[in-house]
PDB file of N, CA and C in Angstrom:
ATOM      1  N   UNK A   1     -27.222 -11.708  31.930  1.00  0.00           N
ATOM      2  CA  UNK A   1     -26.779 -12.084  30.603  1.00  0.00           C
ATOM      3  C   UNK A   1     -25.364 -11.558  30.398  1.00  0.00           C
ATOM      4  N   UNK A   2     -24.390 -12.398  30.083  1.00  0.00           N
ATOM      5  CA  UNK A   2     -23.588 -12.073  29.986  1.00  0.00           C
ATOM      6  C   UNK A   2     -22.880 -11.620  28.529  1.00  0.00           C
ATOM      7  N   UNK A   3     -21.717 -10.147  28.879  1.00  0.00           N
ATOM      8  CA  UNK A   3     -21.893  -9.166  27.326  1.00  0.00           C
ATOM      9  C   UNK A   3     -21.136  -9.796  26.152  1.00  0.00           C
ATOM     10  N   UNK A   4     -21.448  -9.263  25.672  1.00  0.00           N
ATOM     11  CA  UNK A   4     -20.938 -10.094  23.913  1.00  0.00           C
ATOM     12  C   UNK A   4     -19.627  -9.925  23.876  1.00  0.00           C
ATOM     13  N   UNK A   5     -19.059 -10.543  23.492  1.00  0.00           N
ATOM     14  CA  UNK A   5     -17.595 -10.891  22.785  1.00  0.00           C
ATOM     15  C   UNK A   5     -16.782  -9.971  21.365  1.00  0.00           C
ATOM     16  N   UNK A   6     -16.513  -9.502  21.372  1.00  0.00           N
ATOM     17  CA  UNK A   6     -16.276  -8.535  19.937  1.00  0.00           C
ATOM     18  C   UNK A   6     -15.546  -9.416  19.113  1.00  0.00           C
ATOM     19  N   UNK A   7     -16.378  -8.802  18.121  1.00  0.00           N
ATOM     20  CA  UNK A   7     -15.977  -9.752  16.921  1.00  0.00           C
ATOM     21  C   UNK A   7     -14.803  -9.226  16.434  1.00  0.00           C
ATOM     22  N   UNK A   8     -13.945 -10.408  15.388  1.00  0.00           N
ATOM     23  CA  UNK A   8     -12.642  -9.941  14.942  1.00  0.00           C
ATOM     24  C   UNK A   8     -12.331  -8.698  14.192  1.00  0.00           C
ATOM     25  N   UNK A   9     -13.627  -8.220  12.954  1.00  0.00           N
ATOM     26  CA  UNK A   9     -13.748  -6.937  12.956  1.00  0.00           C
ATOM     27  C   UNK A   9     -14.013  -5.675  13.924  1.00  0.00           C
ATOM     28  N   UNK A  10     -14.330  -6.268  14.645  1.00  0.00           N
ATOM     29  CA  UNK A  10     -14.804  -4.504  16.221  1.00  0.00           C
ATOM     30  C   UNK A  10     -13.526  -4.350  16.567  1.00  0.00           C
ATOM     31  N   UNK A  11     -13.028  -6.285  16.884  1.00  0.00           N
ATOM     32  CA  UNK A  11     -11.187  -6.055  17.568  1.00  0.00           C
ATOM     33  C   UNK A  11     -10.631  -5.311  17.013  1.00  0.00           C
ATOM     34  N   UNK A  12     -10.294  -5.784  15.364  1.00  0.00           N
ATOM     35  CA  UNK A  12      -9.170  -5.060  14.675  1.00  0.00           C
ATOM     36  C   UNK A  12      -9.703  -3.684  14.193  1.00  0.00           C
ATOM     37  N   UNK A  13     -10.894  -3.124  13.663  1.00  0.00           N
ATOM     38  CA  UNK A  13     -10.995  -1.635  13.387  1.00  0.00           C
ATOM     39  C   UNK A  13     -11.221  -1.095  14.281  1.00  0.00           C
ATOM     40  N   UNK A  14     -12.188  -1.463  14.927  1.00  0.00           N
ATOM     41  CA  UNK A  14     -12.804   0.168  16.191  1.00  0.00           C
ATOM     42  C   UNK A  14     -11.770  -0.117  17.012  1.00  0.00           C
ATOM     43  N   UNK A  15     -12.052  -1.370  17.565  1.00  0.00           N
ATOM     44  CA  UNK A  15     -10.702  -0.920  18.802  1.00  0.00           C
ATOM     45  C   UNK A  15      -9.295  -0.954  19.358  1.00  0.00           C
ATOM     46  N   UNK A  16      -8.658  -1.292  18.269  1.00  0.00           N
ATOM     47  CA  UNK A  16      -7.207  -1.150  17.455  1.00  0.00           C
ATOM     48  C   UNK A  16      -6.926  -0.954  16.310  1.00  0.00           C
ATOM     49  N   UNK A  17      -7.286   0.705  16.164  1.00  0.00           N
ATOM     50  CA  UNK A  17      -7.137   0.713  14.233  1.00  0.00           C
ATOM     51  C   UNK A  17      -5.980   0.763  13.810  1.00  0.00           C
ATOM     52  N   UNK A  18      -4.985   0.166  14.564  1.00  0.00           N
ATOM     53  CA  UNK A  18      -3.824   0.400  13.616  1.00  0.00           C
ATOM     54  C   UNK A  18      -3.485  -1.141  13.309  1.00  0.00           C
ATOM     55  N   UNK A  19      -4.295  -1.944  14.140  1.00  0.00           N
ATOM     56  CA  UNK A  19      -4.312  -3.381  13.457  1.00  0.00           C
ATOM     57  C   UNK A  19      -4.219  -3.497  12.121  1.00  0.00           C
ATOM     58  N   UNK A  20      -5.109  -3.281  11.593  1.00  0.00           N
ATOM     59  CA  UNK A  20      -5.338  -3.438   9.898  1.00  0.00           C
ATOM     60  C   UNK A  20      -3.983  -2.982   8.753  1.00  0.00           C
ATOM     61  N   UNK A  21      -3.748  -2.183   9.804  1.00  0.00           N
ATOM     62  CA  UNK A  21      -2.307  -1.913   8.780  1.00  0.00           C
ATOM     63  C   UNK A  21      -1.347  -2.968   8.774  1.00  0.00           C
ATOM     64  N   UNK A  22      -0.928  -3.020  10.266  1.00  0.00           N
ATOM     65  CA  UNK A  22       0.218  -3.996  10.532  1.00  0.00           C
ATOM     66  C   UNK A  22      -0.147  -5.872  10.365  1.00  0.00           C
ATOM     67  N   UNK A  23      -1.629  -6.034  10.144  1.00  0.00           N
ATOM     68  CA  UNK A  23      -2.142  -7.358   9.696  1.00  0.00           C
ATOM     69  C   UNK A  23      -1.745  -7.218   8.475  1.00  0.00           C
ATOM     70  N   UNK A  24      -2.136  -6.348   7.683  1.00  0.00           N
ATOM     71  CA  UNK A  24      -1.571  -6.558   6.323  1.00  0.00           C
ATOM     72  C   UNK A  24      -0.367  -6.536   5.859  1.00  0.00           C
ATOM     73  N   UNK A  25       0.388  -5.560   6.729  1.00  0.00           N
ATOM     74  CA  UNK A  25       1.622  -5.406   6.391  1.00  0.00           C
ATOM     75  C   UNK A  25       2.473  -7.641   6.660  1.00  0.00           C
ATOM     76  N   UNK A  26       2.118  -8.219   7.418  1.00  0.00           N
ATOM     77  CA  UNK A  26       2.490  -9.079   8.097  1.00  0.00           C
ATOM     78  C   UNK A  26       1.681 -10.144   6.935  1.00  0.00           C
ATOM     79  N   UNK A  27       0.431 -10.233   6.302  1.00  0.00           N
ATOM     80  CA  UNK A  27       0.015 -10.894   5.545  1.00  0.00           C
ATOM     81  C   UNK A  27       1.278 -10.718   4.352  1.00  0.00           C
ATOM     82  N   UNK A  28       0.906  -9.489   3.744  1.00  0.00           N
ATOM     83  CA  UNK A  28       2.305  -9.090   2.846  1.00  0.00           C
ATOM     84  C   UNK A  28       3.486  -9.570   2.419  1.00  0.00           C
ATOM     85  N   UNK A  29       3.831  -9.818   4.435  1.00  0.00           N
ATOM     86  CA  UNK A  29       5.093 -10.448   3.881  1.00  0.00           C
ATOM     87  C   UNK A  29       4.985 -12.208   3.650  1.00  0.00           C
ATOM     88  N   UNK A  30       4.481 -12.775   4.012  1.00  0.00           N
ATOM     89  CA  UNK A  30       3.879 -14.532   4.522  1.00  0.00           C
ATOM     90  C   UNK A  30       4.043 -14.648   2.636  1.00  0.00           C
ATOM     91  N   UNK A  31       2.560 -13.199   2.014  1.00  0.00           N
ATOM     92  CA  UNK A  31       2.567 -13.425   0.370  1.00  0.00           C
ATOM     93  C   UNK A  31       3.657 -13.639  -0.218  1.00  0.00           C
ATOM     94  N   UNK A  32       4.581 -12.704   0.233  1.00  0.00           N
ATOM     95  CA  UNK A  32       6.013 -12.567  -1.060  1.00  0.00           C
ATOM     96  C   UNK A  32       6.830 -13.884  -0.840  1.00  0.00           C
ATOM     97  N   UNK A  33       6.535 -14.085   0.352  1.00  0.00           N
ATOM     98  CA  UNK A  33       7.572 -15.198   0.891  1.00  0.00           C
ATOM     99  C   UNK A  33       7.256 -16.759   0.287  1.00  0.00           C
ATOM    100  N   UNK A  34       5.832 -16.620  -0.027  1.00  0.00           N
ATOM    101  CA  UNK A  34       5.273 -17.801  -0.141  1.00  0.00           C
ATOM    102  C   UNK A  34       5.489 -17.744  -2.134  1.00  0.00           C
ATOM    103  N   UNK A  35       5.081 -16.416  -2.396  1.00  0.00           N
ATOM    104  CA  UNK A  35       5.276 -16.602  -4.341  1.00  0.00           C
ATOM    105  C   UNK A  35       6.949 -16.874  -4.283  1.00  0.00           C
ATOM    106  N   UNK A  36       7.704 -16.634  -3.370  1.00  0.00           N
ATOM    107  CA  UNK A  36       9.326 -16.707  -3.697  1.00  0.00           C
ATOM    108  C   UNK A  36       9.391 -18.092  -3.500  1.00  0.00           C
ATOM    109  N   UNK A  37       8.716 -18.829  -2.959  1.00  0.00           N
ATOM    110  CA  UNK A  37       9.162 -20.488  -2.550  1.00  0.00           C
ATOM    111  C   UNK A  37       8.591 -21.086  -4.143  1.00  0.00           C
ATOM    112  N   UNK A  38       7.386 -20.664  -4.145  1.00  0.00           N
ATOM    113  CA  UNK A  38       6.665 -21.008  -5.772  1.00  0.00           C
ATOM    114  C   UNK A  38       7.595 -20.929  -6.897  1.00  0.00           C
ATOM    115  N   UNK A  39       7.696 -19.602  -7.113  1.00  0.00           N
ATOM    116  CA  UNK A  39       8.703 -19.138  -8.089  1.00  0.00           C
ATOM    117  C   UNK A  39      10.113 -20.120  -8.421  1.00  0.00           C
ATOM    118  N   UNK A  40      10.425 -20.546  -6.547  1.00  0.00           N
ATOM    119  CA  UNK A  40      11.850 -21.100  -6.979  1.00  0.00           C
ATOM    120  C   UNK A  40      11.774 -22.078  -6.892  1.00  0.00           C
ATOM    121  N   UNK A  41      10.516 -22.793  -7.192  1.00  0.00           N
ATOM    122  CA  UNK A  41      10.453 -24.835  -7.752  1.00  0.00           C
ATOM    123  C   UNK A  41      10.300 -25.477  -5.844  1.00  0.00           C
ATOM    124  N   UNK A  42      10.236 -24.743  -4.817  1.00  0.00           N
ATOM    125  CA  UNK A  42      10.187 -25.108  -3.425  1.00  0.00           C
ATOM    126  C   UNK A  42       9.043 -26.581  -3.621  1.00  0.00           C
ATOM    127  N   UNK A  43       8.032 -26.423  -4.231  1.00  0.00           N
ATOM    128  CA  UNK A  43       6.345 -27.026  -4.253  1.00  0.00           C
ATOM    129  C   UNK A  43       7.290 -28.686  -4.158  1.00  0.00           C
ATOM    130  N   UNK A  44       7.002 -29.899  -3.817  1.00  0.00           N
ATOM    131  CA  UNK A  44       7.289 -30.810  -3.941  1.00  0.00           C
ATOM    132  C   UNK A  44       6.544 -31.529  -4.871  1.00  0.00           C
ATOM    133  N   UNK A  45       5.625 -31.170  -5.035  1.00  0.00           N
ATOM    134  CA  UNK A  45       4.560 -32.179  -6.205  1.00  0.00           C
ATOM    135  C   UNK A  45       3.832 -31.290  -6.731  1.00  0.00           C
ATOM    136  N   UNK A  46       2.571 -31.982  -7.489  1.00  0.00           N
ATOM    137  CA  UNK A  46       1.960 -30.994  -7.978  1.00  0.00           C
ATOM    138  C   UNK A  46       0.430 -30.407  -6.718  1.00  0.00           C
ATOM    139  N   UNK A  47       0.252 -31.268  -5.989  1.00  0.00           N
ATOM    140  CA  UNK A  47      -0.359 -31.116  -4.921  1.00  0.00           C
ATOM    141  C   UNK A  47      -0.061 -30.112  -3.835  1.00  0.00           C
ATOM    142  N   UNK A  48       1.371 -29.947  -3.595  1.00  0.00           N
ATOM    143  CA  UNK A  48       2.099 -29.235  -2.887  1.00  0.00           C
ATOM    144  C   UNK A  48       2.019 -27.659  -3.475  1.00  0.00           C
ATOM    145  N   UNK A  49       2.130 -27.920  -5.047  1.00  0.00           N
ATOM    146  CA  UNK A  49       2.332 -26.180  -5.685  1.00  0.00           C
ATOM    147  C   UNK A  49       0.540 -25.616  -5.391  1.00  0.00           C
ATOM    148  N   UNK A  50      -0.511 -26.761  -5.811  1.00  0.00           N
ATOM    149  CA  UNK A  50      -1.740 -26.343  -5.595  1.00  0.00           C
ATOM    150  C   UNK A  50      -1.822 -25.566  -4.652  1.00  0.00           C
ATOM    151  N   UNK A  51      -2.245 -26.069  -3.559  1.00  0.00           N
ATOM    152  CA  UNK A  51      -1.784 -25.919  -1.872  1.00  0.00           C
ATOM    153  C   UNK A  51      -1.036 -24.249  -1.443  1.00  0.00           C
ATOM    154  N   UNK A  52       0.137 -24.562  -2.405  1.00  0.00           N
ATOM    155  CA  UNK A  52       0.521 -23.307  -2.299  1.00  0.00           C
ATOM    156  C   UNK A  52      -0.074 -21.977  -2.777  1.00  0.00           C
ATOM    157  N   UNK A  53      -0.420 -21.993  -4.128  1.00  0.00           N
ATOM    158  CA  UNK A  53      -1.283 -21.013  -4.821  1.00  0.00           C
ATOM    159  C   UNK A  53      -2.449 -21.026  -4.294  1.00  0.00           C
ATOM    160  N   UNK A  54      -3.018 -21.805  -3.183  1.00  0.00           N
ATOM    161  CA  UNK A  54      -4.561 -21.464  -2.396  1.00  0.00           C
ATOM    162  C   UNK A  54      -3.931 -20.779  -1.997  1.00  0.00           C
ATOM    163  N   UNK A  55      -3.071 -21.100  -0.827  1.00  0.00           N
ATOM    164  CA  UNK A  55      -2.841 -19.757   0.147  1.00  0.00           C
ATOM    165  C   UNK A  55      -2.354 -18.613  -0.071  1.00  0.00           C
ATOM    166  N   UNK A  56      -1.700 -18.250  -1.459  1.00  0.00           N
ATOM    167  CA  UNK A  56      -1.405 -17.310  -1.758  1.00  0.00           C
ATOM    168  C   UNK A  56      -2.652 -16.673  -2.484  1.00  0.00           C
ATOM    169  N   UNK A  57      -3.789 -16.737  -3.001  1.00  0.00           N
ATOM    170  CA  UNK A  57      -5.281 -16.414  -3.236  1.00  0.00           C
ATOM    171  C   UNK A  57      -5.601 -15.848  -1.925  1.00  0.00           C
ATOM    172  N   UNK A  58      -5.539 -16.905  -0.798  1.00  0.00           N
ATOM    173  CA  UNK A  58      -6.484 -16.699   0.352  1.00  0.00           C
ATOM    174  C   UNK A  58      -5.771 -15.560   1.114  1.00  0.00           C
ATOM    175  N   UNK A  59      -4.317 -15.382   0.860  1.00  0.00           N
ATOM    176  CA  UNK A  59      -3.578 -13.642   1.647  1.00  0.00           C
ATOM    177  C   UNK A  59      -4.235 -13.087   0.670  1.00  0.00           C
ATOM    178  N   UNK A  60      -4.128 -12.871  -0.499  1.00  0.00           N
ATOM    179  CA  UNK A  60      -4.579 -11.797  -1.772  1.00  0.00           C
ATOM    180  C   UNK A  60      -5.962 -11.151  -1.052  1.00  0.00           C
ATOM    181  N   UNK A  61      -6.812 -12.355  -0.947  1.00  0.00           N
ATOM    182  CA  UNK A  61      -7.733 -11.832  -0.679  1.00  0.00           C
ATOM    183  C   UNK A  61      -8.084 -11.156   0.934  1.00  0.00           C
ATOM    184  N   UNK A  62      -7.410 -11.594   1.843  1.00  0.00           N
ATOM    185  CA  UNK A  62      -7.573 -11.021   3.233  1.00  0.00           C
ATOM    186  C   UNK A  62      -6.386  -9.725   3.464  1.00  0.00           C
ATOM    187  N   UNK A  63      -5.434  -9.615   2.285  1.00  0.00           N
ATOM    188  CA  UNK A  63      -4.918  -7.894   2.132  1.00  0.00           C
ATOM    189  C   UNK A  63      -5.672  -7.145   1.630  1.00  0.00           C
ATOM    190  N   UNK A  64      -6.905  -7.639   0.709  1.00  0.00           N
ATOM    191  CA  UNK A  64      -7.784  -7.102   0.069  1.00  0.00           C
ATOM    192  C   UNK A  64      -9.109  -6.043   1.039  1.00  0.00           C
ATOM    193  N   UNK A  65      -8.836  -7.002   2.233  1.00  0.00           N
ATOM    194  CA  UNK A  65     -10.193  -6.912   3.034  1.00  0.00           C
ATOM    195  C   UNK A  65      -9.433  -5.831   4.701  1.00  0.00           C
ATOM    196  N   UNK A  66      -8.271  -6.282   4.456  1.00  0.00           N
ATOM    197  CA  UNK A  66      -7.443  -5.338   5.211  1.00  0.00           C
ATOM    198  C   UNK A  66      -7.332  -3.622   4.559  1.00  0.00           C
ATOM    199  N   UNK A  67      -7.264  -3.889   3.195  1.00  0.00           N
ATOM    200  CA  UNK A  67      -7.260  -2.395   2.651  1.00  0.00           C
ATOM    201  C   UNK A  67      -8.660  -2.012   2.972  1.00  0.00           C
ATOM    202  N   UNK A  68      -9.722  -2.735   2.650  1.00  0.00           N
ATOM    203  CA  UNK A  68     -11.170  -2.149   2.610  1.00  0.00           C
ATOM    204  C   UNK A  68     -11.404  -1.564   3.646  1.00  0.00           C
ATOM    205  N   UNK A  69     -10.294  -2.381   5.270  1.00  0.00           N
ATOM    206  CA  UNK A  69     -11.086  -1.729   6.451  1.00  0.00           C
ATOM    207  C   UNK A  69     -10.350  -0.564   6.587  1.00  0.00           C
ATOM    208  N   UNK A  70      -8.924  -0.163   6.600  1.00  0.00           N
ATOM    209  CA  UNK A  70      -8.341   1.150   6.443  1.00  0.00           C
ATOM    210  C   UNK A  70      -8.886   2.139   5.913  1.00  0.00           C
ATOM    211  N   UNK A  71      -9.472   2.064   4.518  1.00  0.00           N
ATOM    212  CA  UNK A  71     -10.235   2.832   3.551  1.00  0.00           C
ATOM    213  C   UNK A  71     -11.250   3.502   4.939  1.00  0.00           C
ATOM    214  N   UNK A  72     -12.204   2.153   5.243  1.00  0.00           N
ATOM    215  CA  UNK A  72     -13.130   2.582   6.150  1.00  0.00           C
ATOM    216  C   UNK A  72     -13.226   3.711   7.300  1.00  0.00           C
ATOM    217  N   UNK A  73     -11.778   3.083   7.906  1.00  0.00           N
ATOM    218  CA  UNK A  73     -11.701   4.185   9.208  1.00  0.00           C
ATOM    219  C   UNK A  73     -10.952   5.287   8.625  1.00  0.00           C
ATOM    220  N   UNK A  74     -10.127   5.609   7.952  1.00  0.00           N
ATOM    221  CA  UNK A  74     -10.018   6.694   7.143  1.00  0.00           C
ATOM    222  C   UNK A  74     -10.514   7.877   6.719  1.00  0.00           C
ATOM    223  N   UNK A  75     -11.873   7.173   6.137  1.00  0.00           N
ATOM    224  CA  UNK A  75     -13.181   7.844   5.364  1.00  0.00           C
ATOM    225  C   UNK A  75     -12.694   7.705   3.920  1.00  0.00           C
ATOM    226  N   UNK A  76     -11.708   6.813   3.407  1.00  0.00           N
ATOM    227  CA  UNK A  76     -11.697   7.108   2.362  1.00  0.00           C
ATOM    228  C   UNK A  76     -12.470   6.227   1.012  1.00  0.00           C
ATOM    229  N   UNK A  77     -12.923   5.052   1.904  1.00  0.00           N
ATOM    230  CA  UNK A  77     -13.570   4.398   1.205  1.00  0.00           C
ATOM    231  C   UNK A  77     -15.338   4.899   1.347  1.00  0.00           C
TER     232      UNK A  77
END
């Protein structure tokens, strides 16, 4: 039987914990970059601004999940 595959959490905390920092740090920037295109009328339609504000939700929430795992290996969460 051949051994299991590690999942994207085992990858990034147990066995590169400094992943989680520098994923977020790198999500971080994609965020600011993406509210600065928003901010400055970039969106072409109104479909386009939608679109945009998902993905800026969907970093929110995976910096969110990046802090949780730091907390984790930490101990501080």
């Amino acid at each position: 039987m051949a051994s299991e595959s590690p999942t994207a959490v085992r990858f990034f905390s147990v066995e590169h914990p400094h992943l989680p920092r520098n994923l977020r740090a790198k999500l971080e920037q994609r965020c600011e970059q993406l509210v600065g295109q928003v901010g400055g009328g970039y969106a072409s339609d109104w479909a386009d601004y939608k679109e945009r504000i998902g993905v800026i939700k969907g970093l929110i929430e995976a910096i969110a999940i990046c802090e949780e795992v730091e907390k984790e290996l930490t101990g501080e969460g």
